[in-house]
C-alpha atoms as a PDB file:
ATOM      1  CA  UNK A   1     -10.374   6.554   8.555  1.00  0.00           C
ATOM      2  CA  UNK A   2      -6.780   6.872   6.415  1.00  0.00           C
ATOM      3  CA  UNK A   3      -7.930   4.038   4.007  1.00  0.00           C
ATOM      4  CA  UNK A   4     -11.256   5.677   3.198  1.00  0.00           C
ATOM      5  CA  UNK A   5      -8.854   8.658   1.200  1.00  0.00           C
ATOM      6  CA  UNK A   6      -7.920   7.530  -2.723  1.00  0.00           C
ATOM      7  CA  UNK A   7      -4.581   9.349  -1.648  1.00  0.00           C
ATOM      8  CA  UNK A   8      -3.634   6.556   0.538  1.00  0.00           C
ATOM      9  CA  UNK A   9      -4.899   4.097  -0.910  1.00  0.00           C
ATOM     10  CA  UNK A  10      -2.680   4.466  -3.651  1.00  0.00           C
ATOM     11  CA  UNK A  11       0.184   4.522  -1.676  1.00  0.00           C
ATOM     12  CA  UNK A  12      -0.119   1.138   0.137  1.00  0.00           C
ATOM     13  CA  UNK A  13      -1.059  -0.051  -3.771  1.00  0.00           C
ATOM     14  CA  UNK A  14       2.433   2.083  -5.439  1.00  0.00           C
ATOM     15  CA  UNK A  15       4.309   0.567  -2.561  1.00  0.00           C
ATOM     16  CA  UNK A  16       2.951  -2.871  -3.495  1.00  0.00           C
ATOM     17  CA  UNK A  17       3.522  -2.358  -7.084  1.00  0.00           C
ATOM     18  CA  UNK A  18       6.920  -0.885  -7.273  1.00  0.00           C
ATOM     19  CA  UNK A  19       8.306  -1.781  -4.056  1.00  0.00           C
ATOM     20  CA  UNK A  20       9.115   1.425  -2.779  1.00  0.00           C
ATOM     21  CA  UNK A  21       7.025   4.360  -1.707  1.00  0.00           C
ATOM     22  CA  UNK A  22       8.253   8.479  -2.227  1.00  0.00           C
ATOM     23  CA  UNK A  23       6.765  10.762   0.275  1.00  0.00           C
ATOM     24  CA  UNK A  24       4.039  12.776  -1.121  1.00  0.00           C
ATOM     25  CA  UNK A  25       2.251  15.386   0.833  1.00  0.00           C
ATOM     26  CA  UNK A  26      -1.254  13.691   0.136  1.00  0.00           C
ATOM     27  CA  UNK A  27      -0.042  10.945   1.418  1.00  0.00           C
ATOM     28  CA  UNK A  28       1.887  11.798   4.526  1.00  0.00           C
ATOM     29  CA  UNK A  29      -0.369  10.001   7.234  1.00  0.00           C
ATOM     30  CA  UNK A  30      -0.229   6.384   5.177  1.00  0.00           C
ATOM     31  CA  UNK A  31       3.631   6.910   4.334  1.00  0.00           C
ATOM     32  CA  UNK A  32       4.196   7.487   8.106  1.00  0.00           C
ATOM     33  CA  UNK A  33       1.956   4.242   9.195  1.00  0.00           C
ATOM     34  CA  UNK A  34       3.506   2.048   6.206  1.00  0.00           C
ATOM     35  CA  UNK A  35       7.034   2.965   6.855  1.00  0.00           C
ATOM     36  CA  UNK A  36       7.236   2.224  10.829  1.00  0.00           C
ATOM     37  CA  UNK A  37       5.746  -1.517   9.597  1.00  0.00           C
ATOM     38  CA  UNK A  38       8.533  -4.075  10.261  1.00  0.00           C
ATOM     39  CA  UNK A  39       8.091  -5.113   6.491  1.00  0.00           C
ATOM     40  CA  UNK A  40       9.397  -1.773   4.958  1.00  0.00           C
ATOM     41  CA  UNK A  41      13.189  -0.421   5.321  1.00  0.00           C
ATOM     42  CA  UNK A  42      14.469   3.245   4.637  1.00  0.00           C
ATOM     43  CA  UNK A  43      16.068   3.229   1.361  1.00  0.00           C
ATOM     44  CA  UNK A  44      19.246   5.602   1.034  1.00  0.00           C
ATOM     45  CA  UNK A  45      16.912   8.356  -0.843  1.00  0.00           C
ATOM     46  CA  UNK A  46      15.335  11.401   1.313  1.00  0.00           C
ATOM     47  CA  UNK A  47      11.826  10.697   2.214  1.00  0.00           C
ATOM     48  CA  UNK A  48      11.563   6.797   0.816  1.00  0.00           C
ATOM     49  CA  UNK A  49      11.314   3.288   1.978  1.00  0.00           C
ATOM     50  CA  UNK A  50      11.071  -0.006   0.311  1.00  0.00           C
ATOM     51  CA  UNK A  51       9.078  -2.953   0.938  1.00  0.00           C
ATOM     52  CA  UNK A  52      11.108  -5.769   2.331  1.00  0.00           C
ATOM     53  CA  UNK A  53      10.511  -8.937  -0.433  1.00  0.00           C
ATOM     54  CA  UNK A  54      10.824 -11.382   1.784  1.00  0.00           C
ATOM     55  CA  UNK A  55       7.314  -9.600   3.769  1.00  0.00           C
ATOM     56  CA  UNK A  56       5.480  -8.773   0.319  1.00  0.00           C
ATOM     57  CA  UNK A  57       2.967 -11.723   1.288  1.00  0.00           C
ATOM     58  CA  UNK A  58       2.051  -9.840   5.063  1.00  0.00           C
ATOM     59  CA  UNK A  59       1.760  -6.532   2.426  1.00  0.00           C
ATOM     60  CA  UNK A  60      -0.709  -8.812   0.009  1.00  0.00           C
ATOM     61  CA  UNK A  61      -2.653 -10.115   3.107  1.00  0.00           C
ATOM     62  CA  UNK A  62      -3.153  -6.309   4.017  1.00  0.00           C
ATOM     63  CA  UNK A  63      -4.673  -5.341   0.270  1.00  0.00           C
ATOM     64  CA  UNK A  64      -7.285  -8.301   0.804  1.00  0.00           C
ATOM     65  CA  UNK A  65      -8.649  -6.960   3.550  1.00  0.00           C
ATOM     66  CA  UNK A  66     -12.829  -7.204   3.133  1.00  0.00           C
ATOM     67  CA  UNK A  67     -13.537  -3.181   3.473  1.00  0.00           C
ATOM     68  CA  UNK A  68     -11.042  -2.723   0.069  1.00  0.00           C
ATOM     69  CA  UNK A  69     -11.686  -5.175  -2.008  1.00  0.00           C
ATOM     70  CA  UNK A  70     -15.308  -5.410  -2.464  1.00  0.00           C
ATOM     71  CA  UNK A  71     -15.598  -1.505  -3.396  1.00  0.00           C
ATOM     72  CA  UNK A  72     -12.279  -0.881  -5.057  1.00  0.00           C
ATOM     73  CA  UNK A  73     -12.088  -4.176  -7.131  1.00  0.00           C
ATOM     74  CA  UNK A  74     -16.070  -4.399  -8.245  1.00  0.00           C
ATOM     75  CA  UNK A  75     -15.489  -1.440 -10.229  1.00  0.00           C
ATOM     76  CA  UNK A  76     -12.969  -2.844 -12.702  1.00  0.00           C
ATOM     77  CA  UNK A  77     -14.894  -6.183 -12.726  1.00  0.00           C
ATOM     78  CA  UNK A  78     -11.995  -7.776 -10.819  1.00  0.00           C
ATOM     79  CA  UNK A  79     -12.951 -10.700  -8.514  1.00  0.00           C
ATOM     80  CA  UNK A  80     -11.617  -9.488  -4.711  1.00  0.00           C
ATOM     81  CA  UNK A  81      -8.355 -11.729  -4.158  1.00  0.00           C
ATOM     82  CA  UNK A  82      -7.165 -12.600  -7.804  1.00  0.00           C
ATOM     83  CA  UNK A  83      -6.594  -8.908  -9.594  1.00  0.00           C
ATOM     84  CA  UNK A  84      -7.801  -8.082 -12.864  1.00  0.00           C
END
């Protein structure tokens, strides 16, 4: 499964937190799934797309999904829809 890797993970969570997302070679399956998304847009740099702010709540709907949050956020004792 692509979320089960850290690697992309992070990206969905970079895009999310910086609103744009480089292409990384680690993360090449998850940059290719998150940048055909109608939320994201190709930004004028090589190998980069940006979130589209008006969309950032169908992106925040995505991070709450069940399987991430009650692994990923448990560990930092964050409660699953809130953030630490």
């Amino acid at each position: 499964m692509m979320w089960g890797r850290d690697d992309n993970r992070l990206a969905i969570l970079e895009l999310y937190a910086y609103g744009h997302l480089h292409l990384r070679q680690s993360q090449t399956e998850a940059w290719r799934w998150l940048s055909e998304l109608p939320w994201t847009r190709r930004t004028g740099r090589r190998d980069e797309f940006a979130l589209v702010e008006d969309r950032r709540g169908d992106l925040e709907r995505l991070l709450t999904w069940p399987r991430w949050t009650s692994r990923e956020t448990a560990s930092c004792g964050c409660a699953p829809t809130t953030g630490c």
